[in-house]
N, C-alpha and C. Protein backbone atom coordinates (compact mmCIF):
# COMPACT_ATOMS: atom_id res chain seq x y z
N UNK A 1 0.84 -1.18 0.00
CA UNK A 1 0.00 0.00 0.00
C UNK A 1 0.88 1.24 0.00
N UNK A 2 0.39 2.17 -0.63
CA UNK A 2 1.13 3.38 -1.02
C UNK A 2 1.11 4.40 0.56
N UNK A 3 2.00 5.37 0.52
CA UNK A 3 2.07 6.47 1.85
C UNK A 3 0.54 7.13 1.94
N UNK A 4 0.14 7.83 0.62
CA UNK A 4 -1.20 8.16 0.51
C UNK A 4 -2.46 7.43 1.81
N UNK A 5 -2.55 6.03 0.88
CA UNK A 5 -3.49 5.29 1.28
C UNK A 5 -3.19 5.38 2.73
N UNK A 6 -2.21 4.95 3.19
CA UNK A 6 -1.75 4.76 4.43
C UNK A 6 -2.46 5.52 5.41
N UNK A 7 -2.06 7.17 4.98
CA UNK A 7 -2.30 8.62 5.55
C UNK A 7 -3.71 8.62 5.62
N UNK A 8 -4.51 8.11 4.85
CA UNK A 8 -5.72 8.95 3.99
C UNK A 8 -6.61 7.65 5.76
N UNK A 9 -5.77 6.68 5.59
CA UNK A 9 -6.61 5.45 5.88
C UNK A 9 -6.24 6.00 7.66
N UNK A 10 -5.27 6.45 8.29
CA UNK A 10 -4.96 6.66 9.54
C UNK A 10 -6.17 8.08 9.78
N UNK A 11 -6.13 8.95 8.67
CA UNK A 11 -6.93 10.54 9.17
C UNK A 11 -8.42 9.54 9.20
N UNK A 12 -8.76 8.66 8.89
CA UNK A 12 -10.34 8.52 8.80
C UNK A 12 -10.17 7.39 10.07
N UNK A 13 -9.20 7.38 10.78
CA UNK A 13 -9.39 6.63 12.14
C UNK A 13 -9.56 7.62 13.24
N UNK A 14 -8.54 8.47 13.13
CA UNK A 14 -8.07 9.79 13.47
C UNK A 14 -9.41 10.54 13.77
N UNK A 15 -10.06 10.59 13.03
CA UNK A 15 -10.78 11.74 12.64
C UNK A 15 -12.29 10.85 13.34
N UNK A 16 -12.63 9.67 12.97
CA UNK A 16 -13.55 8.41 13.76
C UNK A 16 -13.30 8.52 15.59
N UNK A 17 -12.08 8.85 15.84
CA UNK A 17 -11.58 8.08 17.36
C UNK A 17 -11.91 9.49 18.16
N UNK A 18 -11.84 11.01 17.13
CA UNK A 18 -11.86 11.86 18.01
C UNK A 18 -13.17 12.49 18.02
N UNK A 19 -14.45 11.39 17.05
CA UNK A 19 -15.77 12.06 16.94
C UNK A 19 -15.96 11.46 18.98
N UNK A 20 -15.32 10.22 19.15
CA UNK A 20 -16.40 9.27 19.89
C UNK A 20 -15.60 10.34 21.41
N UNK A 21 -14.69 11.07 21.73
CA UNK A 21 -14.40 12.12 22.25
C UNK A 21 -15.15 13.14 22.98
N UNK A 22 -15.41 13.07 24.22
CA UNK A 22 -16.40 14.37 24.68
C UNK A 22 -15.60 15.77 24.42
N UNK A 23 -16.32 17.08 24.07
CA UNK A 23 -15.89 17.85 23.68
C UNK A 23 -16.95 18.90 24.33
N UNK A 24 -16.16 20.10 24.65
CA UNK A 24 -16.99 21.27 25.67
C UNK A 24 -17.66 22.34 23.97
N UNK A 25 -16.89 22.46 22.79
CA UNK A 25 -17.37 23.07 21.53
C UNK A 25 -17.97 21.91 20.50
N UNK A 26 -18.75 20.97 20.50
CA UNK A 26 -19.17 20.34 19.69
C UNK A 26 -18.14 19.81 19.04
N UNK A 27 -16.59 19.29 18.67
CA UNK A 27 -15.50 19.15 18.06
C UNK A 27 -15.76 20.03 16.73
N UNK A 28 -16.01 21.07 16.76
CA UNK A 28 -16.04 22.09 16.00
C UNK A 28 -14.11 22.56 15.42
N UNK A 29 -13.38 22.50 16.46
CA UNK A 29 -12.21 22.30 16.34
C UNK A 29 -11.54 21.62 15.93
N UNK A 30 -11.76 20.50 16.36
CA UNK A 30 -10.89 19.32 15.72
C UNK A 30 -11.42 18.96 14.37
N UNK A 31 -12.57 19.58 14.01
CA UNK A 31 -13.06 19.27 12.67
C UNK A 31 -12.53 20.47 12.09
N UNK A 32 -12.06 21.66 12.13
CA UNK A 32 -11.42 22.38 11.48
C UNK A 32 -10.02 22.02 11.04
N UNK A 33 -9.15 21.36 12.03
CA UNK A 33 -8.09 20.74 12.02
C UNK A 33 -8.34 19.70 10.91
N UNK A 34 -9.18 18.89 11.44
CA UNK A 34 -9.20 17.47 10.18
C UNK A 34 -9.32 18.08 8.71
N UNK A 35 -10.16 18.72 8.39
CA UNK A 35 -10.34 19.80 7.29
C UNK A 35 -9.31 19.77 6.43
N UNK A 36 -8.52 20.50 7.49
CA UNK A 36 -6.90 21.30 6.99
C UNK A 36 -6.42 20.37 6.70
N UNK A 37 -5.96 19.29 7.26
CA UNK A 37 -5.36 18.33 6.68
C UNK A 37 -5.88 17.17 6.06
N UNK A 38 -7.02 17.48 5.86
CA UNK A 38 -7.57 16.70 5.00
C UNK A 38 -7.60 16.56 3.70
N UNK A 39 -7.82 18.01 3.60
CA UNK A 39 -7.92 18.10 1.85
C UNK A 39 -6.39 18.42 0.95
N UNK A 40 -5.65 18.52 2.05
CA UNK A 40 -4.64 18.59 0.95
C UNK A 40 -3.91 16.65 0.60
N UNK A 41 -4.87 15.80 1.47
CA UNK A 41 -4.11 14.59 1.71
C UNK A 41 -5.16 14.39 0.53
N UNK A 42 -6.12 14.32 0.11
CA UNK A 42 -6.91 14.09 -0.30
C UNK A 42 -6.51 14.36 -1.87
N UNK A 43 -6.53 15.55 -2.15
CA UNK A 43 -5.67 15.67 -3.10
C UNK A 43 -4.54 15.16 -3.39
N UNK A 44 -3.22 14.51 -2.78
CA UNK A 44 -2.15 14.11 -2.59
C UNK A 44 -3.14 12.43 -3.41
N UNK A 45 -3.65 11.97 -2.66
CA UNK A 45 -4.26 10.55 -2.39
C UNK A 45 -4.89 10.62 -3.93
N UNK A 46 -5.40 11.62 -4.50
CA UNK A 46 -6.49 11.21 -5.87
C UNK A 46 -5.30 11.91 -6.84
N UNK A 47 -4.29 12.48 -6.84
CA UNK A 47 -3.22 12.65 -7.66
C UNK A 47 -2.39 10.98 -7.95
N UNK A 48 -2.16 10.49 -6.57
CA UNK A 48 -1.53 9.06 -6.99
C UNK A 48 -2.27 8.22 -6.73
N UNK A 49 -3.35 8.12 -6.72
CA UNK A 49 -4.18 6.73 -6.91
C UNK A 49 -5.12 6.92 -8.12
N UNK A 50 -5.68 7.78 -8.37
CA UNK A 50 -6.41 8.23 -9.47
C UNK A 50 -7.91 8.59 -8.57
N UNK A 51 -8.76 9.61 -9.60
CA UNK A 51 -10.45 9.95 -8.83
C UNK A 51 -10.90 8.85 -8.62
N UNK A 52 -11.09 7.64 -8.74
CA UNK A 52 -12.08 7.09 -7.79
C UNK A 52 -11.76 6.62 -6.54
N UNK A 53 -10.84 6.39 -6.32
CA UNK A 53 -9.91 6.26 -4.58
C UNK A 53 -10.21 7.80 -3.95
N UNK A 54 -9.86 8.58 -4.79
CA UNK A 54 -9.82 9.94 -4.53
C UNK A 54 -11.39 10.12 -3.92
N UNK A 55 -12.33 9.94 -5.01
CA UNK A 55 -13.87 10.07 -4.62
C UNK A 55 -14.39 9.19 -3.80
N UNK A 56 -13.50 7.78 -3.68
CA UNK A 56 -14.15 6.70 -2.56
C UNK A 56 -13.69 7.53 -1.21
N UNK A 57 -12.65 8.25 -0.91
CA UNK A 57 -12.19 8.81 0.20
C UNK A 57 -12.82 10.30 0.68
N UNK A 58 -13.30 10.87 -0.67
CA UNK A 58 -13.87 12.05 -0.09
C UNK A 58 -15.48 11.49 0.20
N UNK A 59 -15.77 10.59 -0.19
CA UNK A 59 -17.33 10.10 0.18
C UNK A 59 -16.98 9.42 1.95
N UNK A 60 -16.23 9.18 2.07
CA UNK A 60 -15.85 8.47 3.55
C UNK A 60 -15.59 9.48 4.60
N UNK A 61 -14.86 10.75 3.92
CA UNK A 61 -14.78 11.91 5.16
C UNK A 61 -15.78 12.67 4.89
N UNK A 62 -16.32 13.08 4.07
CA UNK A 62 -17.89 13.22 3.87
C UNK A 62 -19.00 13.21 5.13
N UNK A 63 -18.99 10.99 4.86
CA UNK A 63 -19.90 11.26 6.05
C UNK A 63 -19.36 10.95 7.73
N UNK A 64 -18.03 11.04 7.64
CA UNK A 64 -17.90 11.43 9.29
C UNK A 64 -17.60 12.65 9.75
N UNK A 65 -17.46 13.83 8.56
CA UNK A 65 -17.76 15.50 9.03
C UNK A 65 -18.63 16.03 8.33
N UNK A 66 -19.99 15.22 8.42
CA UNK A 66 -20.90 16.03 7.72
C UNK A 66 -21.47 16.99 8.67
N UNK A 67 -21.80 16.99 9.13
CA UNK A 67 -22.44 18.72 10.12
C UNK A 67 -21.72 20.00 9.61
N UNK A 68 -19.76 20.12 9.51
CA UNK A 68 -19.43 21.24 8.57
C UNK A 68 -19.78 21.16 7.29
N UNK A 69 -20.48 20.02 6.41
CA UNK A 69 -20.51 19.73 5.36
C UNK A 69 -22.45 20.47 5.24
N UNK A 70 -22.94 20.21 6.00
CA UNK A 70 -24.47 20.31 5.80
C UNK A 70 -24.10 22.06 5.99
N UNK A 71 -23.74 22.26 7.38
CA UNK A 71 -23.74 23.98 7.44
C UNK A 71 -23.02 24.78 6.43
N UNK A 72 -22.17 23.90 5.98
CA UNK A 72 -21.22 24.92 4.32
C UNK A 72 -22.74 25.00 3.41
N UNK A 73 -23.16 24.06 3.12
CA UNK A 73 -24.06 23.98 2.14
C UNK A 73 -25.34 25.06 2.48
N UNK A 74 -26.14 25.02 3.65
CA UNK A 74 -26.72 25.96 3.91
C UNK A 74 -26.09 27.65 3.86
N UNK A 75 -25.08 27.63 4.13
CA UNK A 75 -24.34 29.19 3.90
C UNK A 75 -24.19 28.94 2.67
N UNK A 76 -24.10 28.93 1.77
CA UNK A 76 -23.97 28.64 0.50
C UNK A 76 -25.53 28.72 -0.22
N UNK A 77 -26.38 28.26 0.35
CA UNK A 77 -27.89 28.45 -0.27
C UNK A 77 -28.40 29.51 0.49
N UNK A 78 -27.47 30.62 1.71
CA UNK A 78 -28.34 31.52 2.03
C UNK A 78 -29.98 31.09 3.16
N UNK A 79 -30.12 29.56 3.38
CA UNK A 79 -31.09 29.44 4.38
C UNK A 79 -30.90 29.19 5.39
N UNK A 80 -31.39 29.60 6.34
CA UNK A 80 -30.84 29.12 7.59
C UNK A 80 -31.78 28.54 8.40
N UNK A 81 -31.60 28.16 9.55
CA UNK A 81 -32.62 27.29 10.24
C UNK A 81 -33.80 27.79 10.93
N UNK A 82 -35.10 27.15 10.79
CA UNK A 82 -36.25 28.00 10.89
C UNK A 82 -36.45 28.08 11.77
N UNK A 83 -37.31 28.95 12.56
CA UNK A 83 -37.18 29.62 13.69
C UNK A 83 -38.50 28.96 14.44
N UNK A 84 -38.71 28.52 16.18
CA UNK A 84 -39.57 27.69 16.21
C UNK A 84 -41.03 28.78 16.13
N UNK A 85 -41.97 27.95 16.34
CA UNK A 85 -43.15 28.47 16.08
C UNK A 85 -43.84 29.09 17.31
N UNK A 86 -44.31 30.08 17.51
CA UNK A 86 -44.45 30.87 18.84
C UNK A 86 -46.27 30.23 19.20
């Protein structure tokens, strides 16, 4: 197995070991961190393996930081969350 895979395969343990983690900010942090080094591994990883390793890996960190993934998308469509009903 290549350094890539290796890396790509340790951040999605990494990144798994520190969801199950109590955290006083929602791991709002450590998901900024994973982020950062995520996407440039990610890129690194679909440069030498080719896009579908590349896309099997961004579908895998996907869904273990989706909450920054859902809230990018809402800032991005401008809606935000509805307000309860009085």
């Amino acid at each position: 197995m290549s350094a890539p895979v290796l890396l790509a395969l340790l951040w999605l343990v990494v990144v798994n070991v520190g969801g199950m983690l109590p955290s006083r900010d929602y791991h709002w942090r450590f998901a900024y961190g994973m982020i950062a080094l995520g996407i440039p591994l990610l890129g690194w990883l679909t440069w030498t393996q080719g896009p579908i390793v590349g896309l099997l890996f961004l579908a895998a960190g996907a869904s273990v930081l989706r909450w920054p993934l859902i809230y990018l998308t809402r800032w991005l469509r401008g809606t935000k969350r509805s307000e309860p009903a009085e």
